[in-house]
PDB file of N, CA and C in Angstrom:
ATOM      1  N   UNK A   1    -124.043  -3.304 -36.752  1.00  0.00           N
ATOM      2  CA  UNK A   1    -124.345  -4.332 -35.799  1.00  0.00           C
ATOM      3  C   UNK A   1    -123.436  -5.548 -35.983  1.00  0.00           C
ATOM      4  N   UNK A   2    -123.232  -6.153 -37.257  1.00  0.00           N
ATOM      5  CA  UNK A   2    -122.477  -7.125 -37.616  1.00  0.00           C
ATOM      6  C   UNK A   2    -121.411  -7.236 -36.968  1.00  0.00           C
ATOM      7  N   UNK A   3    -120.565  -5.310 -37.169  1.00  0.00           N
ATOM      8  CA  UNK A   3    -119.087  -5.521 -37.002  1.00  0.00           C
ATOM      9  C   UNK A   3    -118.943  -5.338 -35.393  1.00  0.00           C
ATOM     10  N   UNK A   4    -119.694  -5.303 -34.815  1.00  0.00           N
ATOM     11  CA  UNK A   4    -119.404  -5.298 -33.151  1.00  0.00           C
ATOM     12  C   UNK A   4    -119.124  -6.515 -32.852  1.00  0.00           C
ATOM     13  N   UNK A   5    -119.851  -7.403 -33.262  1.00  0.00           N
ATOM     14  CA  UNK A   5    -120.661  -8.931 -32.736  1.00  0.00           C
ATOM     15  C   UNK A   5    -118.816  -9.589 -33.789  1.00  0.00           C
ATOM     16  N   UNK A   6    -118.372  -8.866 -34.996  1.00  0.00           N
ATOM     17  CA  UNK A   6    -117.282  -9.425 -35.166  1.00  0.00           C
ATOM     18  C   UNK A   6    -116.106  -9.152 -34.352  1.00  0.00           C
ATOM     19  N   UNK A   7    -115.743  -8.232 -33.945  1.00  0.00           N
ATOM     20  CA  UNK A   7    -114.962  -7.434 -32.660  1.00  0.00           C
ATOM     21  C   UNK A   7    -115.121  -8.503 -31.825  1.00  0.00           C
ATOM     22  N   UNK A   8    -115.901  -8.473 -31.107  1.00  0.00           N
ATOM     23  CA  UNK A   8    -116.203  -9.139 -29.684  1.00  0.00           C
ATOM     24  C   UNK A   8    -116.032 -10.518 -30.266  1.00  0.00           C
ATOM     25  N   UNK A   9    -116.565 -10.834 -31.161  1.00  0.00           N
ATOM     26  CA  UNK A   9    -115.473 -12.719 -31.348  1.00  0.00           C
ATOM     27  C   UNK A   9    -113.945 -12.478 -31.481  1.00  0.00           C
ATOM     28  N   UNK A  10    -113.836 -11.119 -32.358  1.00  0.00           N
ATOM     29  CA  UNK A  10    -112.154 -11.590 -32.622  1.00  0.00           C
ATOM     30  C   UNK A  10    -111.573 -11.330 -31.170  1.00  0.00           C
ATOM     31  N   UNK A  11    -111.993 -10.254 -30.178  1.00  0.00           N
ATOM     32  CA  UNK A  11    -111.146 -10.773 -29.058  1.00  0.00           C
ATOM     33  C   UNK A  11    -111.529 -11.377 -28.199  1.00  0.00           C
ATOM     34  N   UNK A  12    -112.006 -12.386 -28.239  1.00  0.00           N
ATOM     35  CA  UNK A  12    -112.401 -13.897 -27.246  1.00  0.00           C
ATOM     36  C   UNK A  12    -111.259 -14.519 -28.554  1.00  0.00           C
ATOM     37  N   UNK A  13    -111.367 -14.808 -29.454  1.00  0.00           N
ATOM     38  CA  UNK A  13    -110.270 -15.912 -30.116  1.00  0.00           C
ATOM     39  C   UNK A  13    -108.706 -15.201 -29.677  1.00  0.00           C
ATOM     40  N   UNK A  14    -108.301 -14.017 -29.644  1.00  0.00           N
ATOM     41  CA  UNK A  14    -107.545 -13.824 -29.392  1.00  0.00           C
ATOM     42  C   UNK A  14    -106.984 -14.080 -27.989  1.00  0.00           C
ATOM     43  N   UNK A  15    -108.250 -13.723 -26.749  1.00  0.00           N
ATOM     44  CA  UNK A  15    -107.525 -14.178 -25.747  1.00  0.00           C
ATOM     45  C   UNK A  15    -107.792 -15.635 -25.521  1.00  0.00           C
ATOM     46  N   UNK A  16    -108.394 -16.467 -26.280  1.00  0.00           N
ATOM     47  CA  UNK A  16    -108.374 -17.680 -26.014  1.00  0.00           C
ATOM     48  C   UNK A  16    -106.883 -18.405 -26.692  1.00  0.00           C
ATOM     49  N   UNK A  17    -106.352 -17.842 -27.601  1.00  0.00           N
ATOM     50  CA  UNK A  17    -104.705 -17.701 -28.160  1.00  0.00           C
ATOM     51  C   UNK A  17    -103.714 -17.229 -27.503  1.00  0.00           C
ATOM     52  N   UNK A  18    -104.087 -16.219 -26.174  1.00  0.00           N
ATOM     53  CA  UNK A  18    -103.229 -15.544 -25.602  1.00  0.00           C
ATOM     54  C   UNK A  18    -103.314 -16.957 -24.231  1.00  0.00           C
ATOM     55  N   UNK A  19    -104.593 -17.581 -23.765  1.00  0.00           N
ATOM     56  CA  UNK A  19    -104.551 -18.397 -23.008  1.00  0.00           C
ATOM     57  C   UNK A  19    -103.627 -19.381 -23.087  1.00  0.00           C
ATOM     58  N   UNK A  20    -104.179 -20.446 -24.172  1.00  0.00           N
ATOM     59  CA  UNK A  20    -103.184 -21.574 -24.690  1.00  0.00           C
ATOM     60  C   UNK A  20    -101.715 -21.125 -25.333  1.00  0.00           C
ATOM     61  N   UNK A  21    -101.355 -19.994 -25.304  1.00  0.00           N
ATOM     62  CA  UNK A  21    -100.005 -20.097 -25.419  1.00  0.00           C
ATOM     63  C   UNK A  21     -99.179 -19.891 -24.062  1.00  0.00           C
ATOM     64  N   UNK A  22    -100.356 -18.936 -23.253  1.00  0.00           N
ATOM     65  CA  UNK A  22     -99.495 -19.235 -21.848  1.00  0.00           C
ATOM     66  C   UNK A  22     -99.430 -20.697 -21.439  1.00  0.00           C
ATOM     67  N   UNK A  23    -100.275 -21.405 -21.302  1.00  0.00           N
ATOM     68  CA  UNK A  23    -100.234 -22.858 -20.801  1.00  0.00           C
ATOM     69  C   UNK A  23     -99.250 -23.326 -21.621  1.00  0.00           C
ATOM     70  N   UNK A  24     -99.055 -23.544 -23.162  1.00  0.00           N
ATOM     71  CA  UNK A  24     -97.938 -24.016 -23.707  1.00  0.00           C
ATOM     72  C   UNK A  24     -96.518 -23.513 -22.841  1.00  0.00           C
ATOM     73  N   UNK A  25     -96.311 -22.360 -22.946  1.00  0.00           N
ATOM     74  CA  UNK A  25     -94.914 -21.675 -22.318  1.00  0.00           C
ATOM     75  C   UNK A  25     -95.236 -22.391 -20.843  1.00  0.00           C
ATOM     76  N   UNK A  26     -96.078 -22.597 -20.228  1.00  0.00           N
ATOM     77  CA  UNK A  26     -96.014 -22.547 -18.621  1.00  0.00           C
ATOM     78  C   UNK A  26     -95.500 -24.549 -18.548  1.00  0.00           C
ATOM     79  N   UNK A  27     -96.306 -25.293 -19.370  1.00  0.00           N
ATOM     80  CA  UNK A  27     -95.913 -26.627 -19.704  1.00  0.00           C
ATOM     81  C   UNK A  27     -94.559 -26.907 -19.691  1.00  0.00           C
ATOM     82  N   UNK A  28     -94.332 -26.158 -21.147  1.00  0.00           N
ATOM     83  CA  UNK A  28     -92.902 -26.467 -21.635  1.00  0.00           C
ATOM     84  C   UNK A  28     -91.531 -26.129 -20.856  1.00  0.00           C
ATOM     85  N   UNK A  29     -92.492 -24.949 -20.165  1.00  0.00           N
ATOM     86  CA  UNK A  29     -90.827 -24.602 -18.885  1.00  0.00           C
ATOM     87  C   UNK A  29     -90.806 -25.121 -18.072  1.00  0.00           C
ATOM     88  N   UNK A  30     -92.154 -25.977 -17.684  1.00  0.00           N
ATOM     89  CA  UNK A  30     -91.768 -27.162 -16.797  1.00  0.00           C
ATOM     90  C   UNK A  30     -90.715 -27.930 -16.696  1.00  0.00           C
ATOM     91  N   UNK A  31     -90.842 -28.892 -18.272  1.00  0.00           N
ATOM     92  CA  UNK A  31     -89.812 -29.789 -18.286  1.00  0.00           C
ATOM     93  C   UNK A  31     -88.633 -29.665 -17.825  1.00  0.00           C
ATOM     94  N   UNK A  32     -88.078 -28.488 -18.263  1.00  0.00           N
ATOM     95  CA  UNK A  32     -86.438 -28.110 -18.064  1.00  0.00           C
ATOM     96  C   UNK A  32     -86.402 -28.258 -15.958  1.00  0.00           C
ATOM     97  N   UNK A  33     -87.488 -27.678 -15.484  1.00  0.00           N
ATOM     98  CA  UNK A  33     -87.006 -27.217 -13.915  1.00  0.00           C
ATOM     99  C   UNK A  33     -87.405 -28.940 -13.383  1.00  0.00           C
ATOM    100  N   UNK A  34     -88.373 -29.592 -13.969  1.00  0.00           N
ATOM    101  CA  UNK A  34     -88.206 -31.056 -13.603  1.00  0.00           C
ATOM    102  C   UNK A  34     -87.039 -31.534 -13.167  1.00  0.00           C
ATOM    103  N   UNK A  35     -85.497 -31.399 -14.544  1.00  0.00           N
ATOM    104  CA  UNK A  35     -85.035 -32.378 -14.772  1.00  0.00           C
ATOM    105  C   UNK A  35     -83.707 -31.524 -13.798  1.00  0.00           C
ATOM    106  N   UNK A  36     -84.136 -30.513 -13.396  1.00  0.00           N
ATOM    107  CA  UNK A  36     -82.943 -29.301 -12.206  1.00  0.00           C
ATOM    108  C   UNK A  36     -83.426 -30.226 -11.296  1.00  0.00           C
ATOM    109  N   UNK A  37     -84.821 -30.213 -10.761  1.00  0.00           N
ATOM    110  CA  UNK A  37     -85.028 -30.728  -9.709  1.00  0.00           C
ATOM    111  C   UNK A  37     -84.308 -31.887  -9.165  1.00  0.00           C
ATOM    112  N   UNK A  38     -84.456 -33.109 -10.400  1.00  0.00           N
ATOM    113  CA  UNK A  38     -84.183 -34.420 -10.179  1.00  0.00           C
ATOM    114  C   UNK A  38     -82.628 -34.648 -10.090  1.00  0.00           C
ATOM    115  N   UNK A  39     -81.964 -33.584 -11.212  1.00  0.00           N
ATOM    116  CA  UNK A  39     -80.535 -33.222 -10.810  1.00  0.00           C
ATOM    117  C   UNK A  39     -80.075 -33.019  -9.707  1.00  0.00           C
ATOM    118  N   UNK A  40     -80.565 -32.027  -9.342  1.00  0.00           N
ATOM    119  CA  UNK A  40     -80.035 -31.479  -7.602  1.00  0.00           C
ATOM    120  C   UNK A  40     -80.250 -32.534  -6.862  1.00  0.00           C
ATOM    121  N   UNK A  41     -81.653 -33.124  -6.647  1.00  0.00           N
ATOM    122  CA  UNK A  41     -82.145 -34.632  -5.980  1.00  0.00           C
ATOM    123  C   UNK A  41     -80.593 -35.126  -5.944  1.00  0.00           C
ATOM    124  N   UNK A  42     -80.325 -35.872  -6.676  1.00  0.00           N
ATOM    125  CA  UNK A  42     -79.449 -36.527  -7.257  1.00  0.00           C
ATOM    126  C   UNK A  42     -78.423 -36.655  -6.687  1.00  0.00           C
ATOM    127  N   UNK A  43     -78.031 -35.366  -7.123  1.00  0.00           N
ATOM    128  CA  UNK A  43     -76.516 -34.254  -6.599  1.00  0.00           C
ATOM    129  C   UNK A  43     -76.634 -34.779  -4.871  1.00  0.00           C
ATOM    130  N   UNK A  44     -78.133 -34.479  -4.228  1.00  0.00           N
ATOM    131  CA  UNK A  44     -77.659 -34.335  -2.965  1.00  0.00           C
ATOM    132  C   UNK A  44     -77.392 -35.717  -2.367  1.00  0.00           C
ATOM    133  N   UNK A  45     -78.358 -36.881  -2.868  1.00  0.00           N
ATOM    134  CA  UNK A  45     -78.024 -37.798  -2.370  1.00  0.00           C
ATOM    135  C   UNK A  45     -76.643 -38.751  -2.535  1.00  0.00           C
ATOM    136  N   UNK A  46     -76.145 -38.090  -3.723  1.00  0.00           N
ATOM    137  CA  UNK A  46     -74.585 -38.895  -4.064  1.00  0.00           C
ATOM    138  C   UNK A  46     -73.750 -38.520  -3.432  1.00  0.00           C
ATOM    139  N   UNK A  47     -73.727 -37.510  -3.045  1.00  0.00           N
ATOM    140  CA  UNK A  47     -72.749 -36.498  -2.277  1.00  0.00           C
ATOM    141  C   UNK A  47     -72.595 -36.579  -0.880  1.00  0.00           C
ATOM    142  N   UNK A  48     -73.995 -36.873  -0.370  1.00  0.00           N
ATOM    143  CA  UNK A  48     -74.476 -36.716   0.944  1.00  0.00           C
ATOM    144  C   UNK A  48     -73.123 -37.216   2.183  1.00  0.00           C
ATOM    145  N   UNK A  49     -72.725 -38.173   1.642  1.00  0.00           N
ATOM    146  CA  UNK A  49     -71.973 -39.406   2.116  1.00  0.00           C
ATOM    147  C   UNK A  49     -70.006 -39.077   1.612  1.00  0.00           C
ATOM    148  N   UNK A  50     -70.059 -38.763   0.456  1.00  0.00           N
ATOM    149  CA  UNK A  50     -68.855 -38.676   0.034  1.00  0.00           C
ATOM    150  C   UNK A  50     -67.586 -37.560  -0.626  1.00  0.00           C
ATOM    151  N   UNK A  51     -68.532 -36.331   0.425  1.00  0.00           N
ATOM    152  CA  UNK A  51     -67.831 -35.281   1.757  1.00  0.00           C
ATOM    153  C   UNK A  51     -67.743 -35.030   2.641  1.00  0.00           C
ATOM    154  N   UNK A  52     -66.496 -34.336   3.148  1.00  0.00           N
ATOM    155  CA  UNK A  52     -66.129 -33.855   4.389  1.00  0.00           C
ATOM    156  C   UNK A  52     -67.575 -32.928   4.900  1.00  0.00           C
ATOM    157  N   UNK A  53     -67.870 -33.065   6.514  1.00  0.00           N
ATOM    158  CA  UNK A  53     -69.226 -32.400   6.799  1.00  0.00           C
ATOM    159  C   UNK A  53     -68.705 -30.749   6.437  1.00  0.00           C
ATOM    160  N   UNK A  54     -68.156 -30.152   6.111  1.00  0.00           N
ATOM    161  CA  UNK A  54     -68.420 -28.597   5.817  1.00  0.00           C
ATOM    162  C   UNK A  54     -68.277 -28.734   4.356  1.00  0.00           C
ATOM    163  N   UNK A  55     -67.759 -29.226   3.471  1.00  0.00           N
ATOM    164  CA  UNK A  55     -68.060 -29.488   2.269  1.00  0.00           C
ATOM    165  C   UNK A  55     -69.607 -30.002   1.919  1.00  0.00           C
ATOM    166  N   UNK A  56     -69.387 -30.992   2.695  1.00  0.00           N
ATOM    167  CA  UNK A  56     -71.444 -31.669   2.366  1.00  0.00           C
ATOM    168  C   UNK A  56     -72.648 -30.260   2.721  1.00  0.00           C
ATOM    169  N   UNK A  57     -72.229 -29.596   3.871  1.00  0.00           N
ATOM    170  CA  UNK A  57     -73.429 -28.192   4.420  1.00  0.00           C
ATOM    171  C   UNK A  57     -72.944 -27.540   3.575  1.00  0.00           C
ATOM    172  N   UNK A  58     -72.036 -27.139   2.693  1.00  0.00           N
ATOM    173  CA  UNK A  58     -71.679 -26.037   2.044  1.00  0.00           C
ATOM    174  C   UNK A  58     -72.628 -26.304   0.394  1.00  0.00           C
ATOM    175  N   UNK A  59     -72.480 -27.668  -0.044  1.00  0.00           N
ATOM    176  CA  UNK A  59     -72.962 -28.267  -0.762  1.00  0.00           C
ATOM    177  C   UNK A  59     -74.392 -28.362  -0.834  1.00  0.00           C
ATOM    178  N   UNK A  60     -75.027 -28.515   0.118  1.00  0.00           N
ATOM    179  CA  UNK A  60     -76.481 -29.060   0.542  1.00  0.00           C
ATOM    180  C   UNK A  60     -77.032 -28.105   0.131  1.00  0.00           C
ATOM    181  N   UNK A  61     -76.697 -26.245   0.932  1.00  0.00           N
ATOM    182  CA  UNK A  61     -76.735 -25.267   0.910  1.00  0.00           C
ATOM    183  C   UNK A  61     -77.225 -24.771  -0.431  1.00  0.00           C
ATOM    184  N   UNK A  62     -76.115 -24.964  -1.520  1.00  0.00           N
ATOM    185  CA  UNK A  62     -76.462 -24.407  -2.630  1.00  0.00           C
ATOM    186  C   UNK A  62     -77.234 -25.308  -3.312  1.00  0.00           C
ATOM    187  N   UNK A  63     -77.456 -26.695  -3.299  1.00  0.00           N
ATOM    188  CA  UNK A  63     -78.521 -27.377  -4.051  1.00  0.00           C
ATOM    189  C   UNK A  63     -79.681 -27.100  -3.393  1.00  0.00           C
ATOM    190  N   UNK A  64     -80.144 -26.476  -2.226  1.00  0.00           N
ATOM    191  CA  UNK A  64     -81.429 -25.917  -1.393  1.00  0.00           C
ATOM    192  C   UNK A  64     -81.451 -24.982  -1.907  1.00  0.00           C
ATOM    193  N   UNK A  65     -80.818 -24.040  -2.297  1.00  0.00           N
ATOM    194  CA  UNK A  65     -81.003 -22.529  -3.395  1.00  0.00           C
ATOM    195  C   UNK A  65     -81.605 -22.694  -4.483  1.00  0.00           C
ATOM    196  N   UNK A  66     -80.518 -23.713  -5.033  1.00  0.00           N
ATOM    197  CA  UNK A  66     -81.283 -24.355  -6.732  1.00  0.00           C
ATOM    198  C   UNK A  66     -82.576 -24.685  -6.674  1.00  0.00           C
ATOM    199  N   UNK A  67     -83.309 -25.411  -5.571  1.00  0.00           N
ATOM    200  CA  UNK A  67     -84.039 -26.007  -5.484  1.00  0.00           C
ATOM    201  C   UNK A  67     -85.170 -24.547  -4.896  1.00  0.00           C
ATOM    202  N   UNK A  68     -85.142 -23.996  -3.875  1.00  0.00           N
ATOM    203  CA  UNK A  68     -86.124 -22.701  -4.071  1.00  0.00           C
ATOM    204  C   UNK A  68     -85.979 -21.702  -5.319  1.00  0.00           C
ATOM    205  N   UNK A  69     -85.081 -22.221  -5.871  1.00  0.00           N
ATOM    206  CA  UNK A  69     -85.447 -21.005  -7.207  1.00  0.00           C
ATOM    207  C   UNK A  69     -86.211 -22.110  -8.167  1.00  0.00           C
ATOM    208  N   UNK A  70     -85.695 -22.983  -8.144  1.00  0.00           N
ATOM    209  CA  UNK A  70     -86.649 -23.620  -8.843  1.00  0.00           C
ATOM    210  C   UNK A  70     -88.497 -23.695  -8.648  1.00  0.00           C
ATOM    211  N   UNK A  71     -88.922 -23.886  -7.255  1.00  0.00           N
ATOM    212  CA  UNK A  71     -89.929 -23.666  -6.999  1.00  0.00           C
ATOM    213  C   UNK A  71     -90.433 -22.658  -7.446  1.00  0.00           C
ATOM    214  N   UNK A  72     -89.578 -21.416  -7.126  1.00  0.00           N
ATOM    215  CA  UNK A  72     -90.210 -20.007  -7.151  1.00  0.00           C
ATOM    216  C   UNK A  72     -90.565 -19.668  -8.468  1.00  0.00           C
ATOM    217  N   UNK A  73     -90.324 -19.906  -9.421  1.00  0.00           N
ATOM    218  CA  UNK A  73     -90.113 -20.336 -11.191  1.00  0.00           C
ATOM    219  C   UNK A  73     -91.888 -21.230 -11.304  1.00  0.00           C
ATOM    220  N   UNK A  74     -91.631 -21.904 -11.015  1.00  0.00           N
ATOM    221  CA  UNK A  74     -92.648 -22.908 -10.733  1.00  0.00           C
ATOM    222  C   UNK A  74     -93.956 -22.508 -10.337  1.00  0.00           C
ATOM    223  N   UNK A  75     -93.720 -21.643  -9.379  1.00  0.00           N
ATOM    224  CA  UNK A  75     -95.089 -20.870  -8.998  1.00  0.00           C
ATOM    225  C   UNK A  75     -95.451 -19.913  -9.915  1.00  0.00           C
ATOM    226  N   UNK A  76     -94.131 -19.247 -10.227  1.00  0.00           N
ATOM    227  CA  UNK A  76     -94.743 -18.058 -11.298  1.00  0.00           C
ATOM    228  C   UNK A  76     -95.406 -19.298 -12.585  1.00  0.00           C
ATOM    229  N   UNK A  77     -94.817 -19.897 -12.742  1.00  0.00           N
ATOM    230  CA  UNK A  77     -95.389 -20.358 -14.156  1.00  0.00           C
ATOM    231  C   UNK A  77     -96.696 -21.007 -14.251  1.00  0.00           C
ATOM    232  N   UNK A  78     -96.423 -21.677 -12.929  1.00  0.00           N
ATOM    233  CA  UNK A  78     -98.404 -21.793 -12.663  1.00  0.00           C
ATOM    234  C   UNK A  78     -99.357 -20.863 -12.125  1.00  0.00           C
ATOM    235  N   UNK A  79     -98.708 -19.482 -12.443  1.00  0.00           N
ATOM    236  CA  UNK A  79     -99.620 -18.442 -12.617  1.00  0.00           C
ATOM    237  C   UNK A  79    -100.404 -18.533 -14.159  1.00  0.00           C
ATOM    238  N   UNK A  80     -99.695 -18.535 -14.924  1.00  0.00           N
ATOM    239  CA  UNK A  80    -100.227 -18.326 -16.169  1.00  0.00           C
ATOM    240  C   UNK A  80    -101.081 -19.937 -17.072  1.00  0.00           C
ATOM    241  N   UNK A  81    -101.060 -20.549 -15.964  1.00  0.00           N
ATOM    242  CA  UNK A  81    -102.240 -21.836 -15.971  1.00  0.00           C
ATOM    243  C   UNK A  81    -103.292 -21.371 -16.017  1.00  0.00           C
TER     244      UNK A  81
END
């Protein structure tokens, strides 16, 4: 009887370990796509102005890529929230 009732705690602690390390990983990979985000931000507004218009759409273009992969990253990782 004991060792069931020990079973069944050890895996609740375990997935409560498997929980908080997803939230750690899902946190911590935040930071990095934050600072893409605010980059690209950045990128687009400095730029916006000081290219030629098929250089600036060509430009815009790929910081709008960066920027849905970034999201898409983002969603997966707030899966494991």
């Amino acid at each position: 009887m004991g060792g069931s009732g020990h079973g069944i705690g050890w895996k609740v602690m375990v997935g409560m370990e498997t929980d908080e390390s997803r939230k750690k990983l899902s946190h911590d990979a935040r930071q990095p796509l934050n600072a893409i985000r605010l980059v690209t931000a950045n990128l687009q507004a400095r730029l916006s102005g000081a290219l030629d218009p098929e250089l600036a759409a060509w430009t815009a273009a790929k910081l709008e890529k960066i920027d849905r992969q970034v999201d898409r990253l983002a969603e997966l990782l707030g899966r494991l929230d």
